[in-house]
N, C-alpha and C. Protein backbone atom coordinates (compact mmCIF):
# COMPACT_ATOMS: atom_id res chain seq x y z
N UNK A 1 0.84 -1.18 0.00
CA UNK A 1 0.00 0.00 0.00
C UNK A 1 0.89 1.24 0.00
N UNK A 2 0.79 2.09 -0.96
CA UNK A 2 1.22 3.82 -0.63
C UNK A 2 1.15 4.04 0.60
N UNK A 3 2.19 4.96 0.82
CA UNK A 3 2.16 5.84 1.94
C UNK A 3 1.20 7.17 1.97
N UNK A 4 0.97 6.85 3.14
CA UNK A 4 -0.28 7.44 3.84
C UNK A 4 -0.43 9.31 3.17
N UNK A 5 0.61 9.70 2.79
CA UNK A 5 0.67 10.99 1.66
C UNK A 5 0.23 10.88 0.72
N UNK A 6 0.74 9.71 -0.08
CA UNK A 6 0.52 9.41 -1.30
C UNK A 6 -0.54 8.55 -1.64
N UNK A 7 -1.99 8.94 -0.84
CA UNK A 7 -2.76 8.10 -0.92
C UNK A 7 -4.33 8.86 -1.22
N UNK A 8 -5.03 8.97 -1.95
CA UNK A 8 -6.27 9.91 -2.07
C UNK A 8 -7.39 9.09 -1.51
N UNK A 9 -7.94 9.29 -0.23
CA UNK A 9 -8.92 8.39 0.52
C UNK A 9 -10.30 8.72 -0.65
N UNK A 10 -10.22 9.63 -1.76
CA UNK A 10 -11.43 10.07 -1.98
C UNK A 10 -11.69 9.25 -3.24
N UNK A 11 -10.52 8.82 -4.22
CA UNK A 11 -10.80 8.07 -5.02
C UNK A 11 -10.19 6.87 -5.11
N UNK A 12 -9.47 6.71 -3.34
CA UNK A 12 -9.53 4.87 -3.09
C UNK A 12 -8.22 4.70 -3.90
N UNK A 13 -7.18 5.73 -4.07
CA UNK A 13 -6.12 5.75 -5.51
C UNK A 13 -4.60 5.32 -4.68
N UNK A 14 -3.79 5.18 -4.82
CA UNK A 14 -2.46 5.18 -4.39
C UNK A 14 -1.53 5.73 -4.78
N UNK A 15 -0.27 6.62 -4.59
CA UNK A 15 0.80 7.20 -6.02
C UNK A 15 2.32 6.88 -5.70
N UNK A 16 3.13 6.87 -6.76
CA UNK A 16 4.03 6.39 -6.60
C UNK A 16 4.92 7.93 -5.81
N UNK A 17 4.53 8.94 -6.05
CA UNK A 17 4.63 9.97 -5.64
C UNK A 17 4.15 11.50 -4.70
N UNK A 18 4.60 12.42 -4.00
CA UNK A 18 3.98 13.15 -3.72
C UNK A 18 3.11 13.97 -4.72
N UNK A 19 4.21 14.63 -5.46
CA UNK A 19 3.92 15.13 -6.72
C UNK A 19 2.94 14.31 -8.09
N UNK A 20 2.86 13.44 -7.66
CA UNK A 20 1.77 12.25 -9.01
C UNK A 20 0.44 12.56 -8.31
N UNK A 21 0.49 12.47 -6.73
CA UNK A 21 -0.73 12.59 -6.01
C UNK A 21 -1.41 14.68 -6.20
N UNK A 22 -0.27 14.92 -6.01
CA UNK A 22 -0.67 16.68 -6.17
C UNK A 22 -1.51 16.40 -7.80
N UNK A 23 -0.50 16.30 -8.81
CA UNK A 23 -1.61 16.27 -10.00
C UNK A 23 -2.48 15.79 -10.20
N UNK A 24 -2.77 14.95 -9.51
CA UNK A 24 -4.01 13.79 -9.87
C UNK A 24 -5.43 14.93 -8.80
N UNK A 25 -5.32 15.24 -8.09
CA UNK A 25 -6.35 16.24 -7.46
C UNK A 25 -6.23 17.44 -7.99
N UNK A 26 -4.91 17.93 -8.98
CA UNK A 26 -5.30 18.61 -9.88
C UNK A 26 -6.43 18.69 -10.77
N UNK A 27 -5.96 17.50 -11.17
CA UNK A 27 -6.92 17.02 -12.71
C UNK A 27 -8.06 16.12 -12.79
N UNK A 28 -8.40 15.70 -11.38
CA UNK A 28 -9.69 14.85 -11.30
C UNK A 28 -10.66 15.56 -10.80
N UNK A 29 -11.86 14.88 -11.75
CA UNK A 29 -13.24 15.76 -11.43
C UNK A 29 -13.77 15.22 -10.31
N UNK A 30 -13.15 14.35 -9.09
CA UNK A 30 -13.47 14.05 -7.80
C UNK A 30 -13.49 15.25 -7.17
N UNK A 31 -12.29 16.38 -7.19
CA UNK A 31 -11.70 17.45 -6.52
C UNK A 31 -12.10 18.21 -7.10
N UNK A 32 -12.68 19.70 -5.68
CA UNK A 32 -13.19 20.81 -5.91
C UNK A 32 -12.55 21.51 -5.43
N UNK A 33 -11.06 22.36 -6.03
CA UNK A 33 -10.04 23.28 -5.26
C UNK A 33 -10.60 24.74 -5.19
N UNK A 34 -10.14 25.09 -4.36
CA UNK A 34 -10.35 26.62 -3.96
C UNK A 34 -9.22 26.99 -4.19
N UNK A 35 -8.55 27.72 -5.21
CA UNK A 35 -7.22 28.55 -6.12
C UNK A 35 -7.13 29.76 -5.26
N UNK A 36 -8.28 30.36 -4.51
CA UNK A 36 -8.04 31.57 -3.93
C UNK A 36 -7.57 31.66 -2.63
N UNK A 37 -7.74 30.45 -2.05
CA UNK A 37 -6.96 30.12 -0.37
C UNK A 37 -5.78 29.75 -0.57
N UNK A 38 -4.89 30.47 0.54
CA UNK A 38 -3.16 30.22 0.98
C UNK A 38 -3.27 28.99 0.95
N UNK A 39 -4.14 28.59 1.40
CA UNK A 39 -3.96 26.78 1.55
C UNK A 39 -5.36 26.13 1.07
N UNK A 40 -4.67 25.58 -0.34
CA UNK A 40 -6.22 25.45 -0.93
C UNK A 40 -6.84 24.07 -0.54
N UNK A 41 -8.54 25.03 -0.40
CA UNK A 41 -9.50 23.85 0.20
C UNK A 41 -10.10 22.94 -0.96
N UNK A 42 -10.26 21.48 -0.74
CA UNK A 42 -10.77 21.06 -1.67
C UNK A 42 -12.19 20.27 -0.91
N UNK A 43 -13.15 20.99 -2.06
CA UNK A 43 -14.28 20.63 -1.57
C UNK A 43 -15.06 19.27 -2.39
N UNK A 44 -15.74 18.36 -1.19
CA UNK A 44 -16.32 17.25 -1.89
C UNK A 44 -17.33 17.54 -3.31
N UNK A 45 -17.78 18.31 -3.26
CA UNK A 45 -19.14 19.05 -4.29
C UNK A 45 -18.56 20.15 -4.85
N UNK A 46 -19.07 21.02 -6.41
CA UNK A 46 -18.78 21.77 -6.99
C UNK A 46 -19.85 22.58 -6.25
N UNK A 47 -20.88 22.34 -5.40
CA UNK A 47 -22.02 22.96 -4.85
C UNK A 47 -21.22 23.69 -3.49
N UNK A 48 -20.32 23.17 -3.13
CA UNK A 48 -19.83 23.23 -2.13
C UNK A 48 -18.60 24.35 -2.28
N UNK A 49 -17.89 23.89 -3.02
CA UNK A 49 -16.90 25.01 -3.17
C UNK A 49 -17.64 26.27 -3.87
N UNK A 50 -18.54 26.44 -4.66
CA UNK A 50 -19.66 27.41 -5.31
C UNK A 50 -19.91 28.19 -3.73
N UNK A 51 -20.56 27.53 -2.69
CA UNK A 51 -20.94 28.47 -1.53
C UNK A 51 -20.14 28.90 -1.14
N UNK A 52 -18.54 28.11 -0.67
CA UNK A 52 -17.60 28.56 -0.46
C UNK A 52 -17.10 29.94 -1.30
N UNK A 53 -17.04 30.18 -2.47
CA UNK A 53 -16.15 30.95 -2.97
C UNK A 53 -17.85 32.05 -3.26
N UNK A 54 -18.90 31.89 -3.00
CA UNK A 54 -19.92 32.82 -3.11
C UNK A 54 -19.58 33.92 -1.49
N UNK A 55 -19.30 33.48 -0.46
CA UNK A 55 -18.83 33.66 0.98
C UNK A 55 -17.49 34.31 0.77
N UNK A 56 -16.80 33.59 -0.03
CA UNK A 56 -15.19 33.99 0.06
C UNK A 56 -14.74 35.49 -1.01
N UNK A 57 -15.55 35.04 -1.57
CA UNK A 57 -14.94 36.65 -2.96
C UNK A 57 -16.45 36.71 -3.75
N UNK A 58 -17.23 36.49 -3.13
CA UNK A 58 -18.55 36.96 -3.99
C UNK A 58 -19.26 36.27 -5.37
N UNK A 59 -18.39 35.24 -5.24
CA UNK A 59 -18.24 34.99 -6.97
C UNK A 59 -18.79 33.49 -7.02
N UNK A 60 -19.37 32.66 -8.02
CA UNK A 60 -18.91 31.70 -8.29
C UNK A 60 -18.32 30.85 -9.14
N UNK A 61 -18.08 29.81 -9.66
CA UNK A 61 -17.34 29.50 -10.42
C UNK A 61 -18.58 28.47 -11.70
């Protein structure tokens, strides 16, 4: 099994890397990032990060 970093509980995935795991929640439509937080939130729902960033900068996506 991956190490516990390199592991995405959300799509059950494993990576050979830190960096394989960063892109992969890049680029999967599992993940809902918030680009505008120091430390970006990723939300389960596009509904979710939508309220979030409606709260956060007015906007949604």
């Amino acid at each position: 099994m991956a190490s516990t970093t390199r592991y995405c509980t959300r799509c059950e995935r494993g990576f050979s890397s830190t960096d394989a795991r960063q892109q992969h929640i890049k680029d999967s439509p599992n993940h809902n990032i918030c680009h505008h937080c120091s430390s970006p939130l990723d939300y389960a729902t596009e509904r979710e990060l939508d309220d979030h960033l409606e709260r956060k900068i007015g906007t949604t996506i």
